[in-house]
Protein backbone atom coordinates (compact mmCIF):
# COMPACT_ATOMS: atom_id res chain seq x y z
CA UNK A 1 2.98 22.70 15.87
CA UNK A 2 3.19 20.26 12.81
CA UNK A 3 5.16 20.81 9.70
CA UNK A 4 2.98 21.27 6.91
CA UNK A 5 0.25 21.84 9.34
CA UNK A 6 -1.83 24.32 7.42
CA UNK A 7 -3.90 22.67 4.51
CA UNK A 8 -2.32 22.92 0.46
CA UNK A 9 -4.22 22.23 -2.35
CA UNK A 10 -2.94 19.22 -5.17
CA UNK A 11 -4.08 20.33 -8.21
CA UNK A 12 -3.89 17.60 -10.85
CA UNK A 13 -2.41 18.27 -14.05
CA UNK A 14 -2.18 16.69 -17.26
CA UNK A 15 0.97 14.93 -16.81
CA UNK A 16 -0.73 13.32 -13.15
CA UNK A 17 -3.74 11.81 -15.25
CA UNK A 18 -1.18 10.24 -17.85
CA UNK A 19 0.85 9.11 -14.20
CA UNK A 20 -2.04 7.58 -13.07
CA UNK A 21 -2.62 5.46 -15.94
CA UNK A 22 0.43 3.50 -16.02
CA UNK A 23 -0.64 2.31 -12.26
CA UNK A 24 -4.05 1.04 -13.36
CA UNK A 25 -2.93 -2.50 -14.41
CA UNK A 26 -0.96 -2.48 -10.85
CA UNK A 27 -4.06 -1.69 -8.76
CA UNK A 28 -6.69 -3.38 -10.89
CA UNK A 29 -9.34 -5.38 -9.16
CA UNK A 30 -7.00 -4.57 -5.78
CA UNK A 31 -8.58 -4.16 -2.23
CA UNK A 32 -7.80 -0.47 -0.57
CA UNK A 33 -8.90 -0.24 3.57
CA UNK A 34 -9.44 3.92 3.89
CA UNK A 35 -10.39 4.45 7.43
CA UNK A 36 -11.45 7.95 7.41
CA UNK A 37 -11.32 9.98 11.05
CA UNK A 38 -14.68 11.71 12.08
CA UNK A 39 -12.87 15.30 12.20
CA UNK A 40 -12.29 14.61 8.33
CA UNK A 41 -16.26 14.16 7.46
CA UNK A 42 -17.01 17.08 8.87
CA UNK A 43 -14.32 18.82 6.97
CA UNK A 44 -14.77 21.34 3.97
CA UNK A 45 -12.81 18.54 1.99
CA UNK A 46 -14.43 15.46 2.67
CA UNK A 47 -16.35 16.22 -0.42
CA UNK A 48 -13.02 16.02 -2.65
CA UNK A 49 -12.50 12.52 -1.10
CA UNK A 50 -15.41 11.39 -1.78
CA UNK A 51 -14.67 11.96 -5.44
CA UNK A 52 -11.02 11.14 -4.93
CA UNK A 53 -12.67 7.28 -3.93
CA UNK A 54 -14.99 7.45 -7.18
CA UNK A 55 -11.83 7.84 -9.16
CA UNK A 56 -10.52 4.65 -7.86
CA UNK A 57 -13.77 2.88 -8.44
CA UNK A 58 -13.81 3.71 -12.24
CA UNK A 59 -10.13 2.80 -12.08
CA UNK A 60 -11.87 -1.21 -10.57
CA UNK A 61 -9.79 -0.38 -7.60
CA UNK A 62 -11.89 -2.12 -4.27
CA UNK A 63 -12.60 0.24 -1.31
CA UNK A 64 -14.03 -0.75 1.82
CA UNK A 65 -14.34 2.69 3.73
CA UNK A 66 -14.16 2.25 8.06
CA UNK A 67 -15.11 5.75 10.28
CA UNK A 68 -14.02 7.09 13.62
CA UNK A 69 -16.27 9.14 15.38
CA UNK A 70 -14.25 10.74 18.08
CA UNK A 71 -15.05 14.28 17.22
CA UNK A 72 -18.39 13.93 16.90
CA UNK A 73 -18.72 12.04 20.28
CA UNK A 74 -16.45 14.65 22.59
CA UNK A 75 -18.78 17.55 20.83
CA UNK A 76 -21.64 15.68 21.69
CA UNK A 77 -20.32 15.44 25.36
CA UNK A 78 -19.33 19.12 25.84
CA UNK A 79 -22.84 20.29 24.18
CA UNK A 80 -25.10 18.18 26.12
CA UNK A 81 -23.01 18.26 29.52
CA UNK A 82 -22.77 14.74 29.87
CA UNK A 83 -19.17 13.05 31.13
CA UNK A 84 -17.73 10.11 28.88
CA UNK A 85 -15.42 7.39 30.06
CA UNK A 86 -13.72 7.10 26.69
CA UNK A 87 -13.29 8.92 23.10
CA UNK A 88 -11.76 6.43 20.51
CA UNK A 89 -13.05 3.11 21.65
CA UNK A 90 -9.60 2.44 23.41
CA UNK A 91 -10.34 2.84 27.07
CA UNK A 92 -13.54 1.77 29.76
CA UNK A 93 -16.78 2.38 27.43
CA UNK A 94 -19.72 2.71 30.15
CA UNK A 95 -23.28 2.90 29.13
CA UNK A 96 -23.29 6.53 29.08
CA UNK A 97 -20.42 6.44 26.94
CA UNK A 98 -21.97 3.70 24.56
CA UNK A 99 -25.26 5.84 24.12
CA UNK A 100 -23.77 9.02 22.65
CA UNK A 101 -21.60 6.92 20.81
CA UNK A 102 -24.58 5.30 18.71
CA UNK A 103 -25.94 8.97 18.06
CA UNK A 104 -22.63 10.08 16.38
CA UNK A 105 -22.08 7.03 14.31
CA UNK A 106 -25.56 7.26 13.09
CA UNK A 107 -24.68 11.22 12.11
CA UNK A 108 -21.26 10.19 10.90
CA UNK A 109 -22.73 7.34 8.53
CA UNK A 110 -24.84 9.23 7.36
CA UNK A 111 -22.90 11.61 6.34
CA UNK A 112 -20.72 9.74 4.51
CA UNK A 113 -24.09 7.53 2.73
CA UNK A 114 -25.05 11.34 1.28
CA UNK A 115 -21.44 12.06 -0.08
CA UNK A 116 -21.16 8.45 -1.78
CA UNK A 117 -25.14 8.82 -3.07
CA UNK A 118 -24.18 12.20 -4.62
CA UNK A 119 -21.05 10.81 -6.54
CA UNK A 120 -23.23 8.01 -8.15
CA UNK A 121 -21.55 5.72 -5.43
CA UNK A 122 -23.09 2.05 -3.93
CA UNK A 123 -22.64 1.04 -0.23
CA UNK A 124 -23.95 -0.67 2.80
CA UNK A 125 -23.65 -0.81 6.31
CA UNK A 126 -22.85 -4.64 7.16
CA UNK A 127 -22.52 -6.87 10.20
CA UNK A 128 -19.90 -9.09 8.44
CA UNK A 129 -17.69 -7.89 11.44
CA UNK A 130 -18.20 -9.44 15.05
CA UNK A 131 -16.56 -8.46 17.71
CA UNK A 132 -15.84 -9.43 21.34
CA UNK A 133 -15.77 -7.73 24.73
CA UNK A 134 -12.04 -6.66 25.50
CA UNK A 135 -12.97 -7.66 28.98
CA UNK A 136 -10.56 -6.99 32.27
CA UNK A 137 -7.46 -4.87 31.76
CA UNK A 138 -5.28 -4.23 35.14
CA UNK A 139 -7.80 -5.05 36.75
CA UNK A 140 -10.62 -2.65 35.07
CA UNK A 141 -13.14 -3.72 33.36
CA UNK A 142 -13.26 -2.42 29.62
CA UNK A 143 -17.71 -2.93 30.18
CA UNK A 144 -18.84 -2.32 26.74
CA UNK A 145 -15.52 -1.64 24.70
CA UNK A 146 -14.53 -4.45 22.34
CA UNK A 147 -12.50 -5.88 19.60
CA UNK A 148 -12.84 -8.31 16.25
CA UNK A 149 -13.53 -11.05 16.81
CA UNK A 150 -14.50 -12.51 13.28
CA UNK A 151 -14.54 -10.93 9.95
CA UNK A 152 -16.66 -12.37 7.13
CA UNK A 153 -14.06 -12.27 4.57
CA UNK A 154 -16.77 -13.69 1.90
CA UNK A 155 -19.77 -11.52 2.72
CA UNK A 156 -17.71 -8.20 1.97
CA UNK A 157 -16.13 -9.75 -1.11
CA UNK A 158 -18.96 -10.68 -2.43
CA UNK A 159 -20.47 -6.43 -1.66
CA UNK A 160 -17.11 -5.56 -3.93
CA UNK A 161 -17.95 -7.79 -6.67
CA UNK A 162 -21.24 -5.79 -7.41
CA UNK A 163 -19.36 -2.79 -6.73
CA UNK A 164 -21.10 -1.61 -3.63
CA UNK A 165 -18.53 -0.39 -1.05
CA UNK A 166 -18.85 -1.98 2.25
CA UNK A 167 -19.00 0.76 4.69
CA UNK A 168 -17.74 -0.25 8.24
CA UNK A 169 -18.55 1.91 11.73
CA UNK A 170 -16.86 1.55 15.35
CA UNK A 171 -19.78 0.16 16.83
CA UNK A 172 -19.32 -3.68 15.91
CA UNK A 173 -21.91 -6.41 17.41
CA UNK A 174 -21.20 -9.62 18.89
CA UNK A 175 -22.54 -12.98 18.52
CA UNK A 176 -25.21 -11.91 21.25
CA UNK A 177 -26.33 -8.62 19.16
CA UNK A 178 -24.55 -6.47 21.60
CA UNK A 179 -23.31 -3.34 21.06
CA UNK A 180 -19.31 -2.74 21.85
CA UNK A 181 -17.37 0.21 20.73
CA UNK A 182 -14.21 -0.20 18.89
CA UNK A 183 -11.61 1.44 17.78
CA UNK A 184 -11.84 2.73 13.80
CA UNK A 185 -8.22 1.96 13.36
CA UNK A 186 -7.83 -1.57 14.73
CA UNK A 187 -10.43 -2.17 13.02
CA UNK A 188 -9.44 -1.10 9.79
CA UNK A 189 -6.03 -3.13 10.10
CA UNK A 190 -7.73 -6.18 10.82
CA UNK A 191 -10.07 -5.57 7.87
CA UNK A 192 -6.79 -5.40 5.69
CA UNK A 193 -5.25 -8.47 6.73
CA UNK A 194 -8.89 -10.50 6.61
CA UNK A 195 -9.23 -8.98 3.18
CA UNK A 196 -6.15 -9.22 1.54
CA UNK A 197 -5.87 -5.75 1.03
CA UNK A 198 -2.73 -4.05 -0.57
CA UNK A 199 -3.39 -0.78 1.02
CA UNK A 200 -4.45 0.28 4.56
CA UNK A 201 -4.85 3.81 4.34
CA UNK A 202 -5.33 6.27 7.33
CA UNK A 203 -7.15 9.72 6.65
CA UNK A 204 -5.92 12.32 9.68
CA UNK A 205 -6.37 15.43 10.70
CA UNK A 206 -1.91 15.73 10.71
CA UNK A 207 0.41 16.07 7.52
CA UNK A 208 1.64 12.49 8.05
CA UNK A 209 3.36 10.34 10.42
CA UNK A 210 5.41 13.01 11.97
CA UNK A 211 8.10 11.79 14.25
CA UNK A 212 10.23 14.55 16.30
CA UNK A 213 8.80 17.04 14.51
CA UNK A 214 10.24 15.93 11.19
CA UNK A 215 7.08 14.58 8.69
CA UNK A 216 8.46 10.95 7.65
CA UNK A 217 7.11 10.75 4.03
CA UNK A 218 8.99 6.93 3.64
CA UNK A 219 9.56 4.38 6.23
CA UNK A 220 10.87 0.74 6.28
CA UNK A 221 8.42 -1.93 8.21
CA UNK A 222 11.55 -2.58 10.51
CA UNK A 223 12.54 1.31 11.02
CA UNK A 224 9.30 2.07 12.21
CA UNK A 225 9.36 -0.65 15.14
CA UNK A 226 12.62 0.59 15.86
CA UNK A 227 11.80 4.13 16.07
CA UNK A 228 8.33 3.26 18.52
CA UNK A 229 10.52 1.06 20.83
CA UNK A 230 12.54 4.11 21.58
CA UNK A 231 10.92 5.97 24.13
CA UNK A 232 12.77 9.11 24.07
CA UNK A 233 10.84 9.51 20.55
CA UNK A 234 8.38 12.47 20.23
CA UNK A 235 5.09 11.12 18.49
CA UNK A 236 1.68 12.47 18.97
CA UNK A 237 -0.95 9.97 21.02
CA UNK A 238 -3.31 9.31 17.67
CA UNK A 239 -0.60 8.76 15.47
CA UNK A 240 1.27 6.03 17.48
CA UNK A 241 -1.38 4.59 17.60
CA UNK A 242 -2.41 4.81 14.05
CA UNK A 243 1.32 3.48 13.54
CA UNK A 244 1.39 0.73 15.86
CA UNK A 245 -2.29 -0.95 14.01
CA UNK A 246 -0.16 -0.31 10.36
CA UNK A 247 2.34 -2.46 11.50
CA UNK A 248 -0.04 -5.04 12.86
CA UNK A 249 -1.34 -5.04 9.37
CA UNK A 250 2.21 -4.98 7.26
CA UNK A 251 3.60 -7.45 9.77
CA UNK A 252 0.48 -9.71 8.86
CA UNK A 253 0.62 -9.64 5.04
CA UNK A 254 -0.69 -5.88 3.88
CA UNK A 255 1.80 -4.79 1.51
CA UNK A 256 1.59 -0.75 2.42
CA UNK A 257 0.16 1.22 5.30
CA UNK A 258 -0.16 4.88 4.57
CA UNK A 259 -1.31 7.95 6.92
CA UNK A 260 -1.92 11.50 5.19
CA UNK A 261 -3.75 14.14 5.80
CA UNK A 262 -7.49 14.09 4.70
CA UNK A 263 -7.73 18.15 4.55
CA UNK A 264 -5.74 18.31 1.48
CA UNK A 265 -7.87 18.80 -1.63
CA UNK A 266 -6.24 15.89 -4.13
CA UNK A 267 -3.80 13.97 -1.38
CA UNK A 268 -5.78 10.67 -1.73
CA UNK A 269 -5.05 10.66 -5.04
CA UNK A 270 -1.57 12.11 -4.98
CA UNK A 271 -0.49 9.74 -1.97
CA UNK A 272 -1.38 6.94 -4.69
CA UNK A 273 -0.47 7.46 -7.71
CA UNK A 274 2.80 10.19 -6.99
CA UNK A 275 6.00 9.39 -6.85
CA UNK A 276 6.40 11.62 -3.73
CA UNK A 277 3.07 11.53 -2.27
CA UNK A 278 1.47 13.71 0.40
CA UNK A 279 2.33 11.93 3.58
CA UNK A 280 3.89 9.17 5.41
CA UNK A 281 4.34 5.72 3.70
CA UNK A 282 5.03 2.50 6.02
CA UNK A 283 6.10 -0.51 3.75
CA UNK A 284 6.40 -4.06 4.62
CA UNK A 285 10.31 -5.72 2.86
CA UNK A 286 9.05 -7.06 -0.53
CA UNK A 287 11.95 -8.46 -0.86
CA UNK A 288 12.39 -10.71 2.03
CA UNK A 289 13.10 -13.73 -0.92
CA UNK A 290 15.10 -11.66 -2.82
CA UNK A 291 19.14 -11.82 -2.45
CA UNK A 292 22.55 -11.47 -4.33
CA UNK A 293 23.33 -14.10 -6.30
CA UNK A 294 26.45 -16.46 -4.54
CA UNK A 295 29.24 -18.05 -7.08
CA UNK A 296 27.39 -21.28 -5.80
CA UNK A 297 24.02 -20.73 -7.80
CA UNK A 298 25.57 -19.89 -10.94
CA UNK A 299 24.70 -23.55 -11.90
CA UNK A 300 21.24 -23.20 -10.82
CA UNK A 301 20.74 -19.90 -12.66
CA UNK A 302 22.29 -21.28 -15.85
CA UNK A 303 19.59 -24.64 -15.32
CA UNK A 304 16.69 -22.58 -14.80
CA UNK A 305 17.66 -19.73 -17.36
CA UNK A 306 17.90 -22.80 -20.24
CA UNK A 307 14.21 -23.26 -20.58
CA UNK A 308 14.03 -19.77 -21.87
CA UNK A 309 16.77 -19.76 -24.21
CA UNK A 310 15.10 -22.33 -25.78
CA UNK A 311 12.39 -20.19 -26.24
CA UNK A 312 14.52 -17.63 -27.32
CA UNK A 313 12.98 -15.37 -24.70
CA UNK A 314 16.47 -15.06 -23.08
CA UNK A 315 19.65 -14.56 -24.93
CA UNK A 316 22.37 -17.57 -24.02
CA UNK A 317 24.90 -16.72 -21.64
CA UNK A 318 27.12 -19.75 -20.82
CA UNK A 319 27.77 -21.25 -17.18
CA UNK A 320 31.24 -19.88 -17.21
CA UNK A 321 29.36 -16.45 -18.30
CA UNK A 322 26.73 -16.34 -15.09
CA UNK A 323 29.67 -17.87 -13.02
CA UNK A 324 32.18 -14.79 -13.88
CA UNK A 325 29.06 -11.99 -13.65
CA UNK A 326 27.68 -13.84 -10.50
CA UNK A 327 27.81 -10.14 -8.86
CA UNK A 328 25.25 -8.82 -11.30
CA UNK A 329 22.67 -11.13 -10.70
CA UNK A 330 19.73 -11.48 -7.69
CA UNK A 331 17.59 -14.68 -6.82
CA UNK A 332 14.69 -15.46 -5.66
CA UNK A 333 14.42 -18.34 -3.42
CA UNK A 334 11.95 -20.02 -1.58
CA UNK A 335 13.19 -22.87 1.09
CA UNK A 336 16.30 -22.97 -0.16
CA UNK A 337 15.05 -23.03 -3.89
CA UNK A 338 16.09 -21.00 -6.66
CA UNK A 339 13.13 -20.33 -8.47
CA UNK A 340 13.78 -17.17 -10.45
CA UNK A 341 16.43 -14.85 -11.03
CA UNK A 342 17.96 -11.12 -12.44
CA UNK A 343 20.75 -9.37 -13.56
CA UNK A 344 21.21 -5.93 -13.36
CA UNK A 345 24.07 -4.68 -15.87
CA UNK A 346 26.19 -1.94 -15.89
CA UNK A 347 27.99 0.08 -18.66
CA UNK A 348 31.18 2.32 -18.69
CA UNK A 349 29.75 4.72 -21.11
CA UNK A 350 26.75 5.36 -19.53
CA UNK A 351 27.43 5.45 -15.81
CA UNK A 352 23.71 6.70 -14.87
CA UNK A 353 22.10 3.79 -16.80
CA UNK A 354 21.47 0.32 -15.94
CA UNK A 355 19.70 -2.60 -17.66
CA UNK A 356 17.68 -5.19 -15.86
CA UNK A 357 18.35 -8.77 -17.49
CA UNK A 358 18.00 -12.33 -17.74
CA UNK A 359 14.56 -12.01 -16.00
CA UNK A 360 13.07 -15.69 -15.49
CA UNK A 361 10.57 -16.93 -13.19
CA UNK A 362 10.44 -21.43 -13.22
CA UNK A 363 6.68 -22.30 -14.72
CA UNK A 364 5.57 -23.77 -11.91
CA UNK A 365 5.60 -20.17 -9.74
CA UNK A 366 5.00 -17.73 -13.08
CA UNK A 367 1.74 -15.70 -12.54
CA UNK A 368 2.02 -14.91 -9.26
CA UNK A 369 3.62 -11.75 -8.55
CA UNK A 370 7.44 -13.11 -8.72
CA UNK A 371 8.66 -11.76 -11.77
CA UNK A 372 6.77 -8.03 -10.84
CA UNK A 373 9.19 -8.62 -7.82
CA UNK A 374 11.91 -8.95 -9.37
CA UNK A 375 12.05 -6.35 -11.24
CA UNK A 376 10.60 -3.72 -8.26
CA UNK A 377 14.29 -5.23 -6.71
CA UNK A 378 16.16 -4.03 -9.72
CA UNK A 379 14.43 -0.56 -9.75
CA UNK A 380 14.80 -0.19 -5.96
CA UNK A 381 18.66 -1.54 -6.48
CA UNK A 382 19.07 1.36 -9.37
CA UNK A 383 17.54 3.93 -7.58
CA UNK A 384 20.45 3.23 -4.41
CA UNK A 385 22.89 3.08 -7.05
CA UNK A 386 21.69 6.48 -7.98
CA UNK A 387 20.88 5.44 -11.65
CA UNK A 388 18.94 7.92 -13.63
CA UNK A 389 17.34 5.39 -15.75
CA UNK A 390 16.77 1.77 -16.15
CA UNK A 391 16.65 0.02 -19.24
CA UNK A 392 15.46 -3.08 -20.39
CA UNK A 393 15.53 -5.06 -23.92
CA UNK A 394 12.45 -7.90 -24.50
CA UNK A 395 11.19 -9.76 -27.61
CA UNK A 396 8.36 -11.79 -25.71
CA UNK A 397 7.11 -9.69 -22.64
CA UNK A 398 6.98 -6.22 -24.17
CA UNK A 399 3.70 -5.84 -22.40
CA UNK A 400 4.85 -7.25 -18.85
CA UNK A 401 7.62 -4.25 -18.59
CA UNK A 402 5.02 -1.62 -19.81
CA UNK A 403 1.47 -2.31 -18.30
CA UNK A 404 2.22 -4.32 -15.39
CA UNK A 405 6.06 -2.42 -14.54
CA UNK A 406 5.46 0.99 -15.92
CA UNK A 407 8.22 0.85 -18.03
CA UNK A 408 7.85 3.67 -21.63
CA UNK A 409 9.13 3.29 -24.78
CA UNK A 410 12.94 4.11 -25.17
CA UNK A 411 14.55 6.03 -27.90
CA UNK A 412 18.14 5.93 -29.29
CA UNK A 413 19.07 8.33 -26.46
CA UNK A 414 17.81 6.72 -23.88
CA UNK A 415 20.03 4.07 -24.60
CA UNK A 416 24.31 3.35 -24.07
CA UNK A 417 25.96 3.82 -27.37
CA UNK A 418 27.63 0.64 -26.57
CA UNK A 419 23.96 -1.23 -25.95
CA UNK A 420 23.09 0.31 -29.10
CA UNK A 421 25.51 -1.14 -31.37
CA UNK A 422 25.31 -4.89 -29.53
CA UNK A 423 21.68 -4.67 -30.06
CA UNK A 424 21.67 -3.91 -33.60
CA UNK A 425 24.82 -6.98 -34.17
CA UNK A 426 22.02 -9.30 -32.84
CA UNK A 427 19.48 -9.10 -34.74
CA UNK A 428 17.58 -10.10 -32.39
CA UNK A 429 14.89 -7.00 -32.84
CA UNK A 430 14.31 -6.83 -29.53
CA UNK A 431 11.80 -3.90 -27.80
CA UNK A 432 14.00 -1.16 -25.77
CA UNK A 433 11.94 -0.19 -22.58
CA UNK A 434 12.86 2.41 -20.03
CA UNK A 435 11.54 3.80 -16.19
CA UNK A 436 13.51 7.26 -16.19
CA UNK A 437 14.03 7.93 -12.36
């Protein structure tokens, strides 16, 4: 038996719809991969996803929607008596095989066409994907099983931009017009990577990726190849494999991989926009440029920080300043560059609060993601430090911290008293912001 195994309801309340909304300038115009497993069409909730995917459509959030079949096809098999070499487009896929396979994805896309018609949803069935015959394995020859072999990045980008959601089945052709069976999953990974997408997401008939017996709601890119490369591990057959395609996809540029449980009325939505989700989240290391500041680049902070002083964005702290505080601060560097830095700044009268500071990204590499880095560093750096809150003070990207980072107005009490009183001596009238934890 799974933990959690029986299906819950998440009911949205007020306070979720006012959650969601500070994520919509994070996932704006982004690219989510749901691969959705044939048990979960035919399930009672499949309707609730369905409108769970029209909320991120009015939210401009891109879905590309891939479907397994496996169900479908071994009921097929049982009713109609006939033997098949393979369910989930992983093993030897003889004729047979390939026949009742076309039947179910025709039921299963159809399916999902009537669920996206009746939520006032666009999509299409498209060949953009080609694939190839896996061939000989051991010695065995995979007959009509394949893989991708080229996605058409453009022709399903161009589907999203007039909002029709490209809707992707296991039976790929390739450049012959052959039929091959693939497997929904691999698929679906490779469709993340090809597309850019932030979000590979893996509907299941299980609570999660549940390892041992023990549901793993958050796990590290790196912990999760460690864990599969032990063998002693126990790990049911559908979700290693679900877990070993998400870290294909994370290890080739797909910033999250997430597998849930696509019975539960709400868990698209809460597995999104929660805090603690519904299931298992696999994320890649964000912060792979990201390190403590070393004595050594306290002359390249204080060089790059200068520019913005002069702008009287960033209050002037002195070489000797950075140099004594070099602990505080984080970098980001790329080959070997220091091209934007933090600080992160304690206080002894408010132990459980810390302010993120001195935030500056170099021109050249400003609108693209570094700065939104940055501070995701700082917040994960507070939340090990077991911080309650973190603060932040701004006079020219108030709406950077709030709409892109989530941050909320603060109040007097959100605030150190000793923060307080420095801020008013300034006179600076700077914008208090705060992410309460």
């Amino acid at each position: 038996m799974f933990p959690n195994s029986t299906r819950t309801d998440r009911q949205l309340k007020p306070t979720d719809l006012r959650g969601i909304l500070k994520y919509v300038p994070m996932f704006r115009d982004h690219t989510f991969v749901i691969a959705i497993d044939g048990s979960i069409v035919e399930h009672e909730n499949f309707q609730n996803l369905i409108l769970d995917i029209a909320v991120l459509r009015s939210l401009n959030i891109n879905v590309v929607i891939v479907h397994g079949i496996g169900k479908q096809l071994r009921d097929m098999a049982k009713s109609m008596r006939k033997p098949i070499s393979d369910v989930y487009g992983e093993g030897v896929t003889d004729a047979a095989t390939m026949a009742l396979a076309r039947e179910a994805v025709g039921l299963v896309s159809q399916s999902i066409i009537e669920g996206l018609t009746h939520a006032n949803l666009k999509c299409a069935i498209t060949n953009a994907i080609r694939a190839t015959q896996v061939g000989v394995l051991d010695g065995i020859d995979q007959v009509l099983t394949g893989k991708v072999d080229k996605i058409d990045a453009g022709l399903i980008k161009s589907l999203l931009a007039q909002g029709i959601i490209p809707l992707v089945t296991p039976i790929l052709c390739d450049r012959d017009g052959i039929s091959l069976r693939a497997n929904s999953d691999s698929v679906a990974a490779d469709l993340a990577v090809a597309l850019g997408a932030s979000k590979l997401i893996y509907l299941t008939p299980f609570p999660g990726l549940v390892i041992d017996g023990e549901l793993k709601v958050n796990l590290n890119l790196q912990d999760l190849v460690a864990v599969l490369k032990n063998k002693s591990v126990s790990i049911e057959e559908r979700l290693r494999g679900k877990a070993l395609f998400a870290i294909r996809a994370l290890e080739n540029g797909t910033q999250r991989a997430h597998i849930l449980d696509g019975r539960t009325n709400g868990g698209l939505l809460a597995e999104i926009f929660d805090k603690v989700g519904t299931g298992s989240m696999i994320h890649a290391n964000d912060y792979d440029s990201i390190r403590p500041a070393k004595k050594k680049d306290a002359p390249a902070i204080y060089a790059i920080t200068k520019n913005a002083v002069q702008k009287k964005s960033l209050v002037q702290r002195t070489h000797a300043h950075i140099e004594a505080h070099t602990e505080d601060y984080f970098v980001y560097e790329i080959d070997g560059s220091i091209i934007g830095c933090a600080c992160l700044r304690k206080f002894d009268d408010a132990p459980g609060v810390l302010e993120v500071c001195s935030v500056y990204v170099q021109p050249f590499y400003q609108n693209r993601g570094v700065g939104q880095k940055l501070i995701a560093y700082a917040e994960f750096m507070a939340r090990e430090r077991k911080a309650k809150s973190l603060i932040t003070f701004t006079t020219q990207t108030y709406g950077f911290f709030k709409s892109v980072c989530g941050f909320a107005d603060a109040e007097a009490k959100d605030l150190p008293p000793s923060r307080l009183a420095e801020t008013h001596a300034s006179g600076r009238n700077s914008k208090a912001l705060v992410k309460q934890f």
